[in-house]
Protein backbone atom coordinates (compact mmCIF):
# COMPACT_ATOMS: atom_id res chain seq x y z
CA UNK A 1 -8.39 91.27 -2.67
CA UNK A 2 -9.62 87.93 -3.20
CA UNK A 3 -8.36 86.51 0.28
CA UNK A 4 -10.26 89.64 1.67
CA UNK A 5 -12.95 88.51 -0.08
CA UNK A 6 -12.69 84.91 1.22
CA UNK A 7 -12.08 85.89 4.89
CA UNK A 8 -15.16 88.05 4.75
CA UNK A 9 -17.31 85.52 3.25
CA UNK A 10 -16.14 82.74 5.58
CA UNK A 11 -16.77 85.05 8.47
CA UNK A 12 -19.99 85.82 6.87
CA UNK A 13 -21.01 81.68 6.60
CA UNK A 14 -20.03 81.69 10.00
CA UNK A 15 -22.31 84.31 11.65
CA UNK A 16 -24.90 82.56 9.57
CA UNK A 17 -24.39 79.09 10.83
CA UNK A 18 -24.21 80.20 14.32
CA UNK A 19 -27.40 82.48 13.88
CA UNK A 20 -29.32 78.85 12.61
CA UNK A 21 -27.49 76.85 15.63
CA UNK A 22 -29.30 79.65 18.15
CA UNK A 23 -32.88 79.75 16.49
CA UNK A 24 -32.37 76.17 16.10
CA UNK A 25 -31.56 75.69 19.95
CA UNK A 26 -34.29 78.09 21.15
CA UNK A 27 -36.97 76.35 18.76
CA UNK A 28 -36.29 72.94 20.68
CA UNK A 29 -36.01 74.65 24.18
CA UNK A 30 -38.96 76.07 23.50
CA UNK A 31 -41.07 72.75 22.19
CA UNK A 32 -39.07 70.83 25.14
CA UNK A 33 -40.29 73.48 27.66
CA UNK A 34 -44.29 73.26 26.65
CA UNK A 35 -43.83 69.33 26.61
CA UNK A 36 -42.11 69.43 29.86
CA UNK A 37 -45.46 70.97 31.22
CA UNK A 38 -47.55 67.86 30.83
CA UNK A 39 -45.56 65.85 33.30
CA UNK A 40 -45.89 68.39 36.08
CA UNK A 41 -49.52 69.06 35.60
CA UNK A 42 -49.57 64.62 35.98
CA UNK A 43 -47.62 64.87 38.98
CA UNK A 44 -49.26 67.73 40.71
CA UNK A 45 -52.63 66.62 40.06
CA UNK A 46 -51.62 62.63 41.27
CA UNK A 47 -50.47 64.77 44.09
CA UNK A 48 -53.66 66.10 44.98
CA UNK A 49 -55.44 63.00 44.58
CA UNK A 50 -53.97 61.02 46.37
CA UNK A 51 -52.54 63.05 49.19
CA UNK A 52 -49.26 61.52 48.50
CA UNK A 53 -47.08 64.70 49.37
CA UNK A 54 -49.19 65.66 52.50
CA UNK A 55 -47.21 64.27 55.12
CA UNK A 56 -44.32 65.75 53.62
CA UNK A 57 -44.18 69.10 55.64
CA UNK A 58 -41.41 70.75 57.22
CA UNK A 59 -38.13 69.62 57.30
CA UNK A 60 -39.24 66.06 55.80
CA UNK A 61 -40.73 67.48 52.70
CA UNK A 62 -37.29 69.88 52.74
CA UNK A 63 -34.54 66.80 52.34
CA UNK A 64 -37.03 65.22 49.91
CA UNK A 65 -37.38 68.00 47.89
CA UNK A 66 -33.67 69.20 47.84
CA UNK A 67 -32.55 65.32 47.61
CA UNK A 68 -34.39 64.84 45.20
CA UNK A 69 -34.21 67.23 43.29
CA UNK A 70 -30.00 67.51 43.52
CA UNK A 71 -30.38 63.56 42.17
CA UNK A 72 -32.50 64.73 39.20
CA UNK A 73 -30.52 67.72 38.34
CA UNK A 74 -27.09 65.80 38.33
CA UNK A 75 -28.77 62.69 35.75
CA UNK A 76 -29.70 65.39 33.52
CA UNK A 77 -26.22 66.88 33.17
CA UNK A 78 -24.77 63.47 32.71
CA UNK A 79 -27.45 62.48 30.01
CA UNK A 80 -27.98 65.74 28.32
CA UNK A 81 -25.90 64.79 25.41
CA UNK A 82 -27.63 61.17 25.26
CA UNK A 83 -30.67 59.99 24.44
CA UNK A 84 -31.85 59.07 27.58
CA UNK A 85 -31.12 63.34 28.56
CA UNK A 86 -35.40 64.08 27.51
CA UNK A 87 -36.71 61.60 29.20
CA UNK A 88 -34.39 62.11 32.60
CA UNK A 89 -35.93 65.84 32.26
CA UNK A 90 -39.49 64.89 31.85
CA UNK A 91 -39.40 62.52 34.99
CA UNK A 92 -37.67 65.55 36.90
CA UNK A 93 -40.56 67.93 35.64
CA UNK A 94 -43.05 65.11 37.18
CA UNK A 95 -41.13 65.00 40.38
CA UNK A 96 -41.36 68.75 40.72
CA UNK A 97 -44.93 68.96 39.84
CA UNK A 98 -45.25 66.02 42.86
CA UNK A 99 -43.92 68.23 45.16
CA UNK A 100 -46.20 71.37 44.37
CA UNK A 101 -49.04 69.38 44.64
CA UNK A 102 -49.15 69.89 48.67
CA UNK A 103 -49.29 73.37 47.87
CA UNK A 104 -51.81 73.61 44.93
CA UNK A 105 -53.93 71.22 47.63
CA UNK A 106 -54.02 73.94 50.13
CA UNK A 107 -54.91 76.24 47.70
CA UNK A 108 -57.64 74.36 46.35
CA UNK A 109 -58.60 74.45 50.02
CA UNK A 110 -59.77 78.14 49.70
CA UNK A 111 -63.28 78.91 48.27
CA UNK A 112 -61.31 80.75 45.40
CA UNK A 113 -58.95 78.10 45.24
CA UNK A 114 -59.28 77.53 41.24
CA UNK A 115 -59.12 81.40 40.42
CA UNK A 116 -55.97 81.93 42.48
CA UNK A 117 -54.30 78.62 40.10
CA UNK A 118 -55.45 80.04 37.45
CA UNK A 119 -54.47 83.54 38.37
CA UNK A 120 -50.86 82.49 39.35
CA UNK A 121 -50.54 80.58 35.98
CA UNK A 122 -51.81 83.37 34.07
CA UNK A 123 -48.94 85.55 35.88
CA UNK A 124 -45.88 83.46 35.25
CA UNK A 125 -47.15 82.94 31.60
CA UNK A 126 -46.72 87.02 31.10
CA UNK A 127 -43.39 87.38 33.24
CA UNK A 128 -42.14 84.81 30.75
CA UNK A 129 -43.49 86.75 27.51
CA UNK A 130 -42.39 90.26 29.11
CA UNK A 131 -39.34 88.59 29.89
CA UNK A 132 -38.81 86.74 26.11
CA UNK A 133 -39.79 90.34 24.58
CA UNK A 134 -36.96 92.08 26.82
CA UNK A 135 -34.67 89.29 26.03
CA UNK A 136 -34.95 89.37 22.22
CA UNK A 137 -34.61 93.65 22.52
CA UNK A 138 -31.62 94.41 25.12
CA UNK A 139 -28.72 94.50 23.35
CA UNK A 140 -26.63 94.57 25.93
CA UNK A 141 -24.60 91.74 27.31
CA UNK A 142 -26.37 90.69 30.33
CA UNK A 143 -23.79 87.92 31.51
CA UNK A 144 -22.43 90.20 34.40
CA UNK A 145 -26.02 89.46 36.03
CA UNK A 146 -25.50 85.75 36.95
CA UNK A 147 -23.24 86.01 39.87
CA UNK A 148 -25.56 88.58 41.31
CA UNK A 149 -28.77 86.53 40.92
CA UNK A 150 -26.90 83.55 41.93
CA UNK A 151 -26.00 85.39 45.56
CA UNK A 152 -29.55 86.70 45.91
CA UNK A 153 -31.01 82.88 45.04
CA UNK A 154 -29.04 81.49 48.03
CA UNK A 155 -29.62 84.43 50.03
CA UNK A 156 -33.80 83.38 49.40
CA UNK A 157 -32.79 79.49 50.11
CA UNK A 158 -31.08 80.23 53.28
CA UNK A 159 -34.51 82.82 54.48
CA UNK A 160 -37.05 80.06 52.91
CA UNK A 161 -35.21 77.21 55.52
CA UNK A 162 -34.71 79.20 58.39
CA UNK A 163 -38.59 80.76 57.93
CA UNK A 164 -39.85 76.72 57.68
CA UNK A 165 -39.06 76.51 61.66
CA UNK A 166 -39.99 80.10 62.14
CA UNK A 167 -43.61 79.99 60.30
CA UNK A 168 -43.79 84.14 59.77
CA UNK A 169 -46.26 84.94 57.76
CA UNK A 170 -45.03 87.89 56.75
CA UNK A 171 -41.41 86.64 56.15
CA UNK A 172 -43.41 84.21 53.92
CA UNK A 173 -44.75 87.06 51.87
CA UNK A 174 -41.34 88.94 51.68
CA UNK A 175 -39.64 85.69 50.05
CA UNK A 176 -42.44 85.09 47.82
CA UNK A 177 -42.17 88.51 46.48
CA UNK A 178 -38.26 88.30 46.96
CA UNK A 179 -38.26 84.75 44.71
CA UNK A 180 -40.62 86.56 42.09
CA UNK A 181 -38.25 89.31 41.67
CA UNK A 182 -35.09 87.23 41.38
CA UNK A 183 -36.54 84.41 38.81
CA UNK A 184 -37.99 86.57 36.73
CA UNK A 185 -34.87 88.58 36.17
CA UNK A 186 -33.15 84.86 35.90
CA UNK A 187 -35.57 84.17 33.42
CA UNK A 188 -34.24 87.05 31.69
CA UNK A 189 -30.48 86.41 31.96
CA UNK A 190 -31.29 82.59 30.93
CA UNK A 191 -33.18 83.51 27.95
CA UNK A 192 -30.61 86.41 26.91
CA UNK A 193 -27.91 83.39 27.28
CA UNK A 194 -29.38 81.12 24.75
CA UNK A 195 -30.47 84.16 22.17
CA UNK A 196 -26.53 84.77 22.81
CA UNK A 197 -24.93 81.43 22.11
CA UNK A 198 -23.79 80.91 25.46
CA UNK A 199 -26.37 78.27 26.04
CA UNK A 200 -25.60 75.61 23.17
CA UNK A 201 -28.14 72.63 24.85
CA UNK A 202 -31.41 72.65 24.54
CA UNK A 203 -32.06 70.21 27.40
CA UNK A 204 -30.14 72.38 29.91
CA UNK A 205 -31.54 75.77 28.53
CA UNK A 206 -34.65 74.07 29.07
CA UNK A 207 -33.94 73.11 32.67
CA UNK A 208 -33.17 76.42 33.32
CA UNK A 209 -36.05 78.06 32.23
CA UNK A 210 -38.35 75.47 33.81
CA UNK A 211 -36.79 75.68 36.97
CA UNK A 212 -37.19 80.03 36.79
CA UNK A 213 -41.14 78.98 35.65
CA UNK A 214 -41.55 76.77 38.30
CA UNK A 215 -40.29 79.27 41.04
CA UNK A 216 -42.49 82.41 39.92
CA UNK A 217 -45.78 80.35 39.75
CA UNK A 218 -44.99 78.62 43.52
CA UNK A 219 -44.27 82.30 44.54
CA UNK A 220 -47.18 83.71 42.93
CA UNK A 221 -49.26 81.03 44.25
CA UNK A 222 -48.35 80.97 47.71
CA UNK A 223 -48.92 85.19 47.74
CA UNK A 224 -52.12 85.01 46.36
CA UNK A 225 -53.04 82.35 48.97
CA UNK A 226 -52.12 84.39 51.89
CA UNK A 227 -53.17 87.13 50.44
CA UNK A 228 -56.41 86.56 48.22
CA UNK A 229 -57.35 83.09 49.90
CA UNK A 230 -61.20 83.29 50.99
CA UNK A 231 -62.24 80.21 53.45
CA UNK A 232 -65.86 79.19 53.79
């Protein structure tokens, strides 16, 4: 009875201690996500201000972006266990709020320029609480969605190159709403992972999240410019 006893209270300690490493990995992801904010609203406004990014278009601004943006992404796995992993992530985040900043200027270009920002912020910030309320609920084991949401995220890189050279506006529209649908149901999967325990880092749980953030506001913001943006 008493190693019955002892089993069930280890396994008991256990469930404990890994409930505190999840809350405990979620707080930070969460704090590291808001701080991770501030660099991209730097970058993107340095963007517009100086009209660094604007001769980036087409297939230039592509390879800089994807470069760029590979380079980033492989420093923060290799420091995400360091010390040096935060502030790798918070230079990335400025990078990727550089590179929106071309975008947000053309925006800005439209009479209702600061309602559709604001508008497109004010959407991603309730797909991520509908998405953190759904997460914390569901019950179910959501891990079979990744491979899926993985085919249908190249499946939207592949249409977002080949409609660069085409210019469709309309094929511009379908991937917006296309990359809307698929991040927010990453956002979903991600934040199910790390309520789960399968995501044990809170630097690359925060990547993640930031990088489904980052593609539901572009999206957003690019559909409410072609379809809400009012010239003079």
């Amino acid at each position: 009875m008493s190693d019955l006893q002892n089993i069930e209270q280890t396994s008991w300690g256990y469930s404990e201690t890994s409930q505190i490493q999840r809350n405990r990995v979620m707080r930070n992801t969460y704090a590291l996500l808001a701080l991770s904010l501030l660099p991209t609203v730097l970058g993107a406004w340095l963007g517009v201000a100086t009209g660094i990014t604007q001769s980036l278009g087409g297939g230039l601004g592509l390879i800089v972006f994807i470069g760029g943006a590979i380079g980033f992404m492989y420093a923060i796995e290799k420091t995400k266990n360091s010390a040096a992993g935060v502030p790798v992530l918070l230079a990335f985040t400025f990078f990727m709020g550089l590179m929106l900043s071309r975008m947000i200027a053309m925006i800005l270009g439209f009479k209702n320029g600061p309602d559709l920002v604001m508008t497109a912020f004010a959407g991603t910030a309730g797909v991520f609480a509908l998405m953190a309320t759904l997460a914390s609920v569901i019950k179910r084991d959501l891990s079979g969605m990744g491979k899926w949401l993985f085919v249908g995220a190249l499946v939207l890189m592949v249409g977002g190159i080949v409609n660069i050279f085409v210019g469709s506006t309309a094929g511009m529209m379908a991937l917006s709403v296309a990359a809307i649908g698929i991040f927010s149901a990453y956002m979903l999967y991600d934040l199910k992972q790390i309520l789960d325990g399968g995501e044990t880092n809170y630097i690359s749980a925060t990547l993640m999240l930031y990088m489904d953030l980052f593609n539901v506001f572009q999206s957003l913001l690019a559909l409410l410019g072609l379809w809400g943006g009012e010239r003079d």
